[in-house]
PDB file of N, CA and C in Angstrom:
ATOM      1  N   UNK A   1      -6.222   7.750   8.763  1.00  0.00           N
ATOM      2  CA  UNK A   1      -5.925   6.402   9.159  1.00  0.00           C
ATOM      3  C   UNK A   1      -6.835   5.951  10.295  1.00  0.00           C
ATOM      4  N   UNK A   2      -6.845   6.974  11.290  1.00  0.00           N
ATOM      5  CA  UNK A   2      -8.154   6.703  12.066  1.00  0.00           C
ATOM      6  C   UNK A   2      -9.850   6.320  11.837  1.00  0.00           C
ATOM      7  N   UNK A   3     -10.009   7.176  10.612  1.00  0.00           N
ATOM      8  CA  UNK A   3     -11.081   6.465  10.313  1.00  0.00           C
ATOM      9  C   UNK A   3     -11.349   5.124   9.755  1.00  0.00           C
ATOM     10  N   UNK A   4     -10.222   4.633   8.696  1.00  0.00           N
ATOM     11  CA  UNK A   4      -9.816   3.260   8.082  1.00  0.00           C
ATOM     12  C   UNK A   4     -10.430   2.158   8.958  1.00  0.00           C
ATOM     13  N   UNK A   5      -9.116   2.930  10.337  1.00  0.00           N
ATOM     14  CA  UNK A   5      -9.442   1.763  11.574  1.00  0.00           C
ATOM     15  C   UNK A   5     -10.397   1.514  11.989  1.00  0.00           C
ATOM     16  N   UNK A   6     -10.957   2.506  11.911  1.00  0.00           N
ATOM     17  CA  UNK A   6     -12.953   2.526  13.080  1.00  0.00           C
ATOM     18  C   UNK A   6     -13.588   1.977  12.222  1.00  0.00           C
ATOM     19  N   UNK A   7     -13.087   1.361  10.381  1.00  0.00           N
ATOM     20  CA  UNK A   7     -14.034   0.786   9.471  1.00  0.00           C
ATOM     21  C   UNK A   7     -13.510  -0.635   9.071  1.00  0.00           C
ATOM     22  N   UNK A   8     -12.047  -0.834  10.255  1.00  0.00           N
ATOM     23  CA  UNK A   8     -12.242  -2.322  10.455  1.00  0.00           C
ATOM     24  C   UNK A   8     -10.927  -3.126   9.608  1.00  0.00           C
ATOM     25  N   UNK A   9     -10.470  -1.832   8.887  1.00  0.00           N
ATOM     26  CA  UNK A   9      -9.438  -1.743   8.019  1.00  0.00           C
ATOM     27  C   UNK A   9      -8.167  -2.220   9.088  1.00  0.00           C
ATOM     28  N   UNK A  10      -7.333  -3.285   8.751  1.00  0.00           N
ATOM     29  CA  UNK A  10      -6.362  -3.981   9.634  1.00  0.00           C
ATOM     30  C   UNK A  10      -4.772  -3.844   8.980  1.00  0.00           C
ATOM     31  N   UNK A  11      -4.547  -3.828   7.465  1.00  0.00           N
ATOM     32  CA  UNK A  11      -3.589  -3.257   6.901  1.00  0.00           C
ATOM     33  C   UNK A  11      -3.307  -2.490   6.241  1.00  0.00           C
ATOM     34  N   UNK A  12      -2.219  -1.665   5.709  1.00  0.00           N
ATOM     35  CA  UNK A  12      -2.643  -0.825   4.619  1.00  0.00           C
ATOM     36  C   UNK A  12      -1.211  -0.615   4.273  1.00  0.00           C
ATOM     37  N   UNK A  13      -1.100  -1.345   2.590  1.00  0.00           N
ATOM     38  CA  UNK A  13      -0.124  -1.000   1.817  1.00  0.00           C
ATOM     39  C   UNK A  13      -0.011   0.089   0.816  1.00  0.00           C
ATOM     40  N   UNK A  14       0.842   0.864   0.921  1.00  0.00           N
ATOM     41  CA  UNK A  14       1.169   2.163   0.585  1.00  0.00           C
ATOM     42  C   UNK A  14       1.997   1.945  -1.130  1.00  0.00           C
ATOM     43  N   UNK A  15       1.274   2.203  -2.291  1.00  0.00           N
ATOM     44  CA  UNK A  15       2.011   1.417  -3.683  1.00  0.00           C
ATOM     45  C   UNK A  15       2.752   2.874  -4.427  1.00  0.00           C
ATOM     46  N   UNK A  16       2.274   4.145  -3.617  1.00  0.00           N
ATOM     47  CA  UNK A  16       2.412   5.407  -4.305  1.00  0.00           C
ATOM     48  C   UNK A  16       4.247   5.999  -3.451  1.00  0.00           C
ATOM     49  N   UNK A  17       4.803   6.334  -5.192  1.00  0.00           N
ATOM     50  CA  UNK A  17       6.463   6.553  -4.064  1.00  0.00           C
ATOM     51  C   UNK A  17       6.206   8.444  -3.813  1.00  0.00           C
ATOM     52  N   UNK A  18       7.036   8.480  -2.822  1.00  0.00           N
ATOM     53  CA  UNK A  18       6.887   9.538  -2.203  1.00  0.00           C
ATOM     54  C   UNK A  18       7.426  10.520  -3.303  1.00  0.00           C
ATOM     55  N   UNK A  19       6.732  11.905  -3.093  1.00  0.00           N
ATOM     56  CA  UNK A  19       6.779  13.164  -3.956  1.00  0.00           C
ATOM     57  C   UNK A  19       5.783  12.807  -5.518  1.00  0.00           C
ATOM     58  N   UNK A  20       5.307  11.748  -5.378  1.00  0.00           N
ATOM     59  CA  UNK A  20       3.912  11.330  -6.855  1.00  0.00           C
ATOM     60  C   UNK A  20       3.073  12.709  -5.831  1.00  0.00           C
ATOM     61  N   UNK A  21       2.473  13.062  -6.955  1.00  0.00           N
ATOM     62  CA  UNK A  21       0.876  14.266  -6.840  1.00  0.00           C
ATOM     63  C   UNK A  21       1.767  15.445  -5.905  1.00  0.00           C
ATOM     64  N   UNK A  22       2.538  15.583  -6.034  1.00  0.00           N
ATOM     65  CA  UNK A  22       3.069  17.082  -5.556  1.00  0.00           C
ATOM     66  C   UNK A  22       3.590  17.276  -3.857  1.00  0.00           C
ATOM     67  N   UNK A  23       4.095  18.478  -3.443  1.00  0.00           N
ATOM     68  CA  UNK A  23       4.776  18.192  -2.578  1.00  0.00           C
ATOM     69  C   UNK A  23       3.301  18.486  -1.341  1.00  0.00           C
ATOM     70  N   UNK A  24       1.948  18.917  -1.483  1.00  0.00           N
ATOM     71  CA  UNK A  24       0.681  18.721  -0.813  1.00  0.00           C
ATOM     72  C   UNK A  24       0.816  17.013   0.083  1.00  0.00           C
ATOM     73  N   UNK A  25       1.249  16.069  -0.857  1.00  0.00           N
ATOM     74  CA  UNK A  25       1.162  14.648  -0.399  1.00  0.00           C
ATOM     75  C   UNK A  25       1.933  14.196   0.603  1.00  0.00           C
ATOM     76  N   UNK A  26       1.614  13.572   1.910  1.00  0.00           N
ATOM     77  CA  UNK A  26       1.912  13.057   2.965  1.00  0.00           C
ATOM     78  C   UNK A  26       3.087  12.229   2.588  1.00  0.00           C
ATOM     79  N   UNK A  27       4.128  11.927   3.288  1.00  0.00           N
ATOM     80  CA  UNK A  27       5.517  10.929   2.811  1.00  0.00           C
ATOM     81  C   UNK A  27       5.188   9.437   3.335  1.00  0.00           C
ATOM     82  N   UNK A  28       5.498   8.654   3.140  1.00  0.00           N
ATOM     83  CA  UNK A  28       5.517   7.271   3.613  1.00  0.00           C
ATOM     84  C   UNK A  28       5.790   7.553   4.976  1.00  0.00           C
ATOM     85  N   UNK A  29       6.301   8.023   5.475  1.00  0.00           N
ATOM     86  CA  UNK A  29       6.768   8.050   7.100  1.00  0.00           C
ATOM     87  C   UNK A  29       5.676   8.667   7.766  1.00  0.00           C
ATOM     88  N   UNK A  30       5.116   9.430   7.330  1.00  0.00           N
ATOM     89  CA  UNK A  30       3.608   9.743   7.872  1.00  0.00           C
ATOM     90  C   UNK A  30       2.491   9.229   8.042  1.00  0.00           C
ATOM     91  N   UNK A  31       2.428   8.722   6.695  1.00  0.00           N
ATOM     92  CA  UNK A  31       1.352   7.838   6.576  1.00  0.00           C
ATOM     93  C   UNK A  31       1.135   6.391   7.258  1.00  0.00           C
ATOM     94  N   UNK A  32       2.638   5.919   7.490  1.00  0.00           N
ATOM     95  CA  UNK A  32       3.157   4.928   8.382  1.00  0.00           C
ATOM     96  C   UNK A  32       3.048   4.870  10.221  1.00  0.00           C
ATOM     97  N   UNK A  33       3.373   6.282  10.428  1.00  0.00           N
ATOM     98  CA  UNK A  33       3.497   6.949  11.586  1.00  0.00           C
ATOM     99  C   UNK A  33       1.506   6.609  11.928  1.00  0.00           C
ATOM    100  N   UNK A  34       0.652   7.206  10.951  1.00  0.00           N
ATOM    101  CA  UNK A  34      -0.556   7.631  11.243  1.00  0.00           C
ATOM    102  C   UNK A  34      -1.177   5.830  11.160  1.00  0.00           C
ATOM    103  N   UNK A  35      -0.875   5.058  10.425  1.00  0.00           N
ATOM    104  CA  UNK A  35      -1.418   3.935  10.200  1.00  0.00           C
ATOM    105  C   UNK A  35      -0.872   2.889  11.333  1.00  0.00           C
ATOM    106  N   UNK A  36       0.075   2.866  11.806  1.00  0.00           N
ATOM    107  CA  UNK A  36       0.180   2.367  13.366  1.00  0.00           C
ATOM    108  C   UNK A  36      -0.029   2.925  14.734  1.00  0.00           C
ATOM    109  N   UNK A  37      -0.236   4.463  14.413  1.00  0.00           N
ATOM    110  CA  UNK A  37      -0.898   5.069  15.732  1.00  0.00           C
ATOM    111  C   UNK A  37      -2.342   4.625  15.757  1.00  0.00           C
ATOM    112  N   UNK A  38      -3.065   4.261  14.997  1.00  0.00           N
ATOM    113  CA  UNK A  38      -4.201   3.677  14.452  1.00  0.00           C
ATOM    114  C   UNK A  38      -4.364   1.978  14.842  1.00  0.00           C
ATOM    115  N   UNK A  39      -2.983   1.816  14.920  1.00  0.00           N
ATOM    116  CA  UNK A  39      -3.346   0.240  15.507  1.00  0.00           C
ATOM    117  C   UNK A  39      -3.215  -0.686  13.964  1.00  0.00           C
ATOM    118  N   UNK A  40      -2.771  -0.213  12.934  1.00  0.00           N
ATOM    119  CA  UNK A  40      -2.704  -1.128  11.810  1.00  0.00           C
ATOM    120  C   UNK A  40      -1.691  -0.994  11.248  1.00  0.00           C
ATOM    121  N   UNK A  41      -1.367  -2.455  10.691  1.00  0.00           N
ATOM    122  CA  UNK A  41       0.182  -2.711   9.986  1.00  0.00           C
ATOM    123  C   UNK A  41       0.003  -1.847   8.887  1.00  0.00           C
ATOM    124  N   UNK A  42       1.710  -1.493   8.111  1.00  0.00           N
ATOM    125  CA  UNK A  42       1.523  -1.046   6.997  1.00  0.00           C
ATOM    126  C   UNK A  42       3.324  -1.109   6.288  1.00  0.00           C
ATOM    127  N   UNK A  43       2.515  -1.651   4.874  1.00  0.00           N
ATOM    128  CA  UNK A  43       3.843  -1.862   4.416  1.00  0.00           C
ATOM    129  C   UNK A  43       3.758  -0.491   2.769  1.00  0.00           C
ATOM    130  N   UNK A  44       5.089  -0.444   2.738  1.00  0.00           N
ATOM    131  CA  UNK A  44       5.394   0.952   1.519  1.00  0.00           C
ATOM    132  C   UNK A  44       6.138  -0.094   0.692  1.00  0.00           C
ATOM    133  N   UNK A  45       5.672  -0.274  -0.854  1.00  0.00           N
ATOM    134  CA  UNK A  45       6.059  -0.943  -1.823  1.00  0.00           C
ATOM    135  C   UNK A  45       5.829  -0.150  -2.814  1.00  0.00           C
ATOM    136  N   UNK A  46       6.580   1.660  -3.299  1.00  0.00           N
ATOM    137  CA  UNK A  46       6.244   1.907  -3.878  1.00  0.00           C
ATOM    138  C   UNK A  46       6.609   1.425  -5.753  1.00  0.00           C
ATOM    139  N   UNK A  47       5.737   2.344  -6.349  1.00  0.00           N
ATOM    140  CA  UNK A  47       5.745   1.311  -7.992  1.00  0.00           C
ATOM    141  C   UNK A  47       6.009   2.346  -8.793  1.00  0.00           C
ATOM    142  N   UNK A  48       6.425   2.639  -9.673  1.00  0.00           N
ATOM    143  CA  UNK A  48       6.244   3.906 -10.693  1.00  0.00           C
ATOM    144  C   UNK A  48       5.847   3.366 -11.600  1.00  0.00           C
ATOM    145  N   UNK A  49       4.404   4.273 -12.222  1.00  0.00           N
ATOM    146  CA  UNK A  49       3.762   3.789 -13.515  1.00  0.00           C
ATOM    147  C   UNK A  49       3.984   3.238 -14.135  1.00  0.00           C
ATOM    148  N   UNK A  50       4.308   2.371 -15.138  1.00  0.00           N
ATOM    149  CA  UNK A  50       4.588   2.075 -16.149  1.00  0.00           C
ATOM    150  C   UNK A  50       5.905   1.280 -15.833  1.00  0.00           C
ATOM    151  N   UNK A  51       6.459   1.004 -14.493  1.00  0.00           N
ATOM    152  CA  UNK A  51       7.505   0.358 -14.353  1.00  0.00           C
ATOM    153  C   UNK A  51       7.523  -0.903 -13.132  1.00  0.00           C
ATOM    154  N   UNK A  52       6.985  -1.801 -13.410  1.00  0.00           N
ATOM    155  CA  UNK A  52       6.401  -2.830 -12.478  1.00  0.00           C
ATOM    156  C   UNK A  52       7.620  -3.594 -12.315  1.00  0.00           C
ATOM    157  N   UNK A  53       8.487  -4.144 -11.485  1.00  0.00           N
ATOM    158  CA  UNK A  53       9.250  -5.268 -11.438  1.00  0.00           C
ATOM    159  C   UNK A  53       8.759  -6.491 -10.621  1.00  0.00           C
ATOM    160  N   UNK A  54       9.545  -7.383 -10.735  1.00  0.00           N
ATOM    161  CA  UNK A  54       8.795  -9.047 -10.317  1.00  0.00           C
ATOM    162  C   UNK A  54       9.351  -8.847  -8.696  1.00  0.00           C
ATOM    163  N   UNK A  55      10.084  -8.260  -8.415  1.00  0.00           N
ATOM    164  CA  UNK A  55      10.197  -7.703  -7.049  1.00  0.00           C
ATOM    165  C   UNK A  55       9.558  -7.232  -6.469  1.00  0.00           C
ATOM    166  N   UNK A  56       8.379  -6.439  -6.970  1.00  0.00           N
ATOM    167  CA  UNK A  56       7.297  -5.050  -6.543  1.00  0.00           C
ATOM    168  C   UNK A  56       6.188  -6.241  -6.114  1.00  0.00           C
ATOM    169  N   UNK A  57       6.154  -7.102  -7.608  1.00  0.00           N
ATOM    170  CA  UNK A  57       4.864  -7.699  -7.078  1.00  0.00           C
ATOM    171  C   UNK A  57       4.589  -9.565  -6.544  1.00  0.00           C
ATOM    172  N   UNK A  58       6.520  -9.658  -6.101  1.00  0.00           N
ATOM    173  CA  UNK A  58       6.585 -10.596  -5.091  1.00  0.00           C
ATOM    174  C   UNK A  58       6.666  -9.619  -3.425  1.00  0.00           C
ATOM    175  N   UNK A  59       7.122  -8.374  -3.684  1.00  0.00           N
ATOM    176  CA  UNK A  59       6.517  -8.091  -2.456  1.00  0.00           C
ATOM    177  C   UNK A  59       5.409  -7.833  -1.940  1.00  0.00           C
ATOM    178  N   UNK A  60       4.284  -7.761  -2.996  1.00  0.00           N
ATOM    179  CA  UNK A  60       2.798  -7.329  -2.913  1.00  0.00           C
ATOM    180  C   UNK A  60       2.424  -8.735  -2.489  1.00  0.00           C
ATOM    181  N   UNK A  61       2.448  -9.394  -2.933  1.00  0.00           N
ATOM    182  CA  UNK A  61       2.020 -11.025  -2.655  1.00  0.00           C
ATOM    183  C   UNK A  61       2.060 -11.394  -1.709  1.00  0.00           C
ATOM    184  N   UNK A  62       3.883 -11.442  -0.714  1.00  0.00           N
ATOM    185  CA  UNK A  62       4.290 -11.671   0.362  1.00  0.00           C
ATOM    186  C   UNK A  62       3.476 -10.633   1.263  1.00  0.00           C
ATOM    187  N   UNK A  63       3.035  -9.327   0.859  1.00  0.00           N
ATOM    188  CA  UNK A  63       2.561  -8.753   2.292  1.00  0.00           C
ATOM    189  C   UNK A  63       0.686  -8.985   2.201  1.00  0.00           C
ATOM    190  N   UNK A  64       0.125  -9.456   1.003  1.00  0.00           N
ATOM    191  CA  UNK A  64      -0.998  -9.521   1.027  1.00  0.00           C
ATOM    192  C   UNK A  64      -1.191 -11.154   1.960  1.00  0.00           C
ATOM    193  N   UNK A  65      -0.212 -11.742   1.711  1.00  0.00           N
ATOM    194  CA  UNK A  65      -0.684 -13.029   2.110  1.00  0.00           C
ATOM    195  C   UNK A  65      -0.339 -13.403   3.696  1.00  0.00           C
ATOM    196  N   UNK A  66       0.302 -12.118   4.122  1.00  0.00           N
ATOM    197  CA  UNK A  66       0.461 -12.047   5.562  1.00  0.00           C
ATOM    198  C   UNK A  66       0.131 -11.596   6.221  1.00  0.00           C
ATOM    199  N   UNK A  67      -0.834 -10.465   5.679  1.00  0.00           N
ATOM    200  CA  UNK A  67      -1.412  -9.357   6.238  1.00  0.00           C
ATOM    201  C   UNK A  67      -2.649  -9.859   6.974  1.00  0.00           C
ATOM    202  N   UNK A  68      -2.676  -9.386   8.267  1.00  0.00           N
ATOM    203  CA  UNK A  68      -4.002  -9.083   8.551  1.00  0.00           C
ATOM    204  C   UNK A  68      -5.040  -8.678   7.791  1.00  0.00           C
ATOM    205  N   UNK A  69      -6.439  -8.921   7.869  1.00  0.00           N
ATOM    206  CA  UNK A  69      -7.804  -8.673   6.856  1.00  0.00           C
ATOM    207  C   UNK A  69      -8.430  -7.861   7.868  1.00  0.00           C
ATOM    208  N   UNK A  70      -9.157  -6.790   7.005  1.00  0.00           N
ATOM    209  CA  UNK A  70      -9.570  -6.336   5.759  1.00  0.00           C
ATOM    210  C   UNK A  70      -7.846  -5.720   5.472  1.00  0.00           C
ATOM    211  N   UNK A  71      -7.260  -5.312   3.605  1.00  0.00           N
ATOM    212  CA  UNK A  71      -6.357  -4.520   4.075  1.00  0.00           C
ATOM    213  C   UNK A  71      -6.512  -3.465   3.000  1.00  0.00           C
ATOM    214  N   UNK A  72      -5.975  -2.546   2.808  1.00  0.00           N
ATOM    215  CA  UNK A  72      -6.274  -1.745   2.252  1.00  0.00           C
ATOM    216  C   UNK A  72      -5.150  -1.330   1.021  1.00  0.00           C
ATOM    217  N   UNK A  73      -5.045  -1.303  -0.144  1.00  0.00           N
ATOM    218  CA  UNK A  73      -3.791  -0.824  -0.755  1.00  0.00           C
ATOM    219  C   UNK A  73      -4.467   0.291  -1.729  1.00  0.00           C
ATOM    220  N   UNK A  74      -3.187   0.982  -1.937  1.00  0.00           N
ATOM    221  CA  UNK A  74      -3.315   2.338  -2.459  1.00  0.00           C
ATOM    222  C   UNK A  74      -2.111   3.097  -3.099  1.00  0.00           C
ATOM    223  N   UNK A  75      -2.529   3.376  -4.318  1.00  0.00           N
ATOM    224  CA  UNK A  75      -1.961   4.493  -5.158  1.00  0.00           C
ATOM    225  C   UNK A  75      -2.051   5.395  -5.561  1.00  0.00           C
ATOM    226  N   UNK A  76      -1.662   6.228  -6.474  1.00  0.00           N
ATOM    227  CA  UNK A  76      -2.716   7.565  -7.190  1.00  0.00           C
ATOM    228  C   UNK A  76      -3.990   7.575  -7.673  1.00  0.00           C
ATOM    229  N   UNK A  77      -4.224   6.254  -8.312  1.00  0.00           N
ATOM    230  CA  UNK A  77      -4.943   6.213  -9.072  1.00  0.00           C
ATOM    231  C   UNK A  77      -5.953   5.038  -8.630  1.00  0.00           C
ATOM    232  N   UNK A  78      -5.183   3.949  -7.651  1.00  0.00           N
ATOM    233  CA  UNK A  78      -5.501   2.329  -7.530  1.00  0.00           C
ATOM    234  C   UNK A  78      -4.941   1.163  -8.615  1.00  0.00           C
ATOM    235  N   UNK A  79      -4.883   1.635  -9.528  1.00  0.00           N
ATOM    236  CA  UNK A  79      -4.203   1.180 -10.963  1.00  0.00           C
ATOM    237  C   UNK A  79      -3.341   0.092 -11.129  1.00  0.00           C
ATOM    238  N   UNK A  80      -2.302   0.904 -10.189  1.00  0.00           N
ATOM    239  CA  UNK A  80      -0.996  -0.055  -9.601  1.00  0.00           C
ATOM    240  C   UNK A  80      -0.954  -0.572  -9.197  1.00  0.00           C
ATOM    241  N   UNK A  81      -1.914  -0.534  -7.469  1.00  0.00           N
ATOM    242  CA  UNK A  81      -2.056  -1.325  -6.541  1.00  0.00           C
ATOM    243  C   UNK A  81      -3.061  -2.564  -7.215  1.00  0.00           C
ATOM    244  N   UNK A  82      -3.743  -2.293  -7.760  1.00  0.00           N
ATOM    245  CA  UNK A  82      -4.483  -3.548  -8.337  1.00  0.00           C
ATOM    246  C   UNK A  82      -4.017  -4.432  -8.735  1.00  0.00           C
ATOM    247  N   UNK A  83      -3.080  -4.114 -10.049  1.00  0.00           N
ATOM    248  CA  UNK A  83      -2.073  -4.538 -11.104  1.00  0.00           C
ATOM    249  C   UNK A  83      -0.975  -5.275 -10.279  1.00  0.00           C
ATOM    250  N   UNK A  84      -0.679  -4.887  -8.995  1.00  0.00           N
ATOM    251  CA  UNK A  84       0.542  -5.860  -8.274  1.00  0.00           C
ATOM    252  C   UNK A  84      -0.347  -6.576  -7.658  1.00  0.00           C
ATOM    253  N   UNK A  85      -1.471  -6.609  -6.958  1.00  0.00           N
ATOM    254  CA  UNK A  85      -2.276  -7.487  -6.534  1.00  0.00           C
ATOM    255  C   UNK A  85      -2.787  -8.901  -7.707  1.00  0.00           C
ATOM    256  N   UNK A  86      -3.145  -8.462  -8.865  1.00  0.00           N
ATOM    257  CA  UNK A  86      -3.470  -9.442  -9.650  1.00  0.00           C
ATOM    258  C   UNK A  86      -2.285 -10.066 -10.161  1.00  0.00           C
ATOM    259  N   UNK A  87      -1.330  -9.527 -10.505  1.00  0.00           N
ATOM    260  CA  UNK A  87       0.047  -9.936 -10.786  1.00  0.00           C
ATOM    261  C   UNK A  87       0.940 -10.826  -9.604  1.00  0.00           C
ATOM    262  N   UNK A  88       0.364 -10.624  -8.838  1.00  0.00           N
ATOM    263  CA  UNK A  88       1.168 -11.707  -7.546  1.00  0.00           C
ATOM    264  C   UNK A  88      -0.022 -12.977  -7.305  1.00  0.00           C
ATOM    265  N   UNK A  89      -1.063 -13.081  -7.886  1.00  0.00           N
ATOM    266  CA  UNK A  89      -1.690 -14.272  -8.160  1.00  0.00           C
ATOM    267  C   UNK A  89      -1.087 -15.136  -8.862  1.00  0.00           C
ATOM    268  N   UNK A  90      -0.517 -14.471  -9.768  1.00  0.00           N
ATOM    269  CA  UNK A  90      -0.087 -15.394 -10.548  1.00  0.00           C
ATOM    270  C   UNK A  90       1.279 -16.299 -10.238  1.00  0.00           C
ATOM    271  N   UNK A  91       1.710 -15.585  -9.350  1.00  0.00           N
ATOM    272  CA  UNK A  91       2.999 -15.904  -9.108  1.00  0.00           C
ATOM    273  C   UNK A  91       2.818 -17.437  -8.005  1.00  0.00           C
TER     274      UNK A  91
END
């Protein structure tokens, strides 16, 4: 998260739910913990594959459009995070 910051990176939404890619993977509370010791907002909207609700990606919308810039979102893959990003355009 420290480096994010030193690259200017100001938010960072978290789209991956905790225990995805094994128990190796950092929890939302960490990653949260590390992304405001860093000095940047961060919101956890996680998504499960294949299961998108209009909730997921009115909350993607609401935090993209409030967020401080540059911001950063992220999943396993990016997949998701994209997919609620383009999907809350529309909205």
């Amino acid at each position: 998260m420290a480096a994010l910051a030193a690259h200017g990176i100001r938010t960072v939404i978290n789209n991956r739910p905790d225990g995805e890619g094994g128990p190796d993977q950092p929890l939302s509370d960490a990653i949260e913990a590390a992304a405001r010791a860093a000095g940047m907002d961060y919101h956890y909207i996680p998504v499960i594959s294949g299961q998108v609700t209009q909730t997921q990606v009115d909350a993607m919308a609401a935090a993209v459009a409030q967020a401080a810039t540059p911001v950063l979102a992220f999943c396993r893959s990016g997949a998701r995070s994209t997919n609620l990003w383009a999907m809350g355009l529309q909205t």
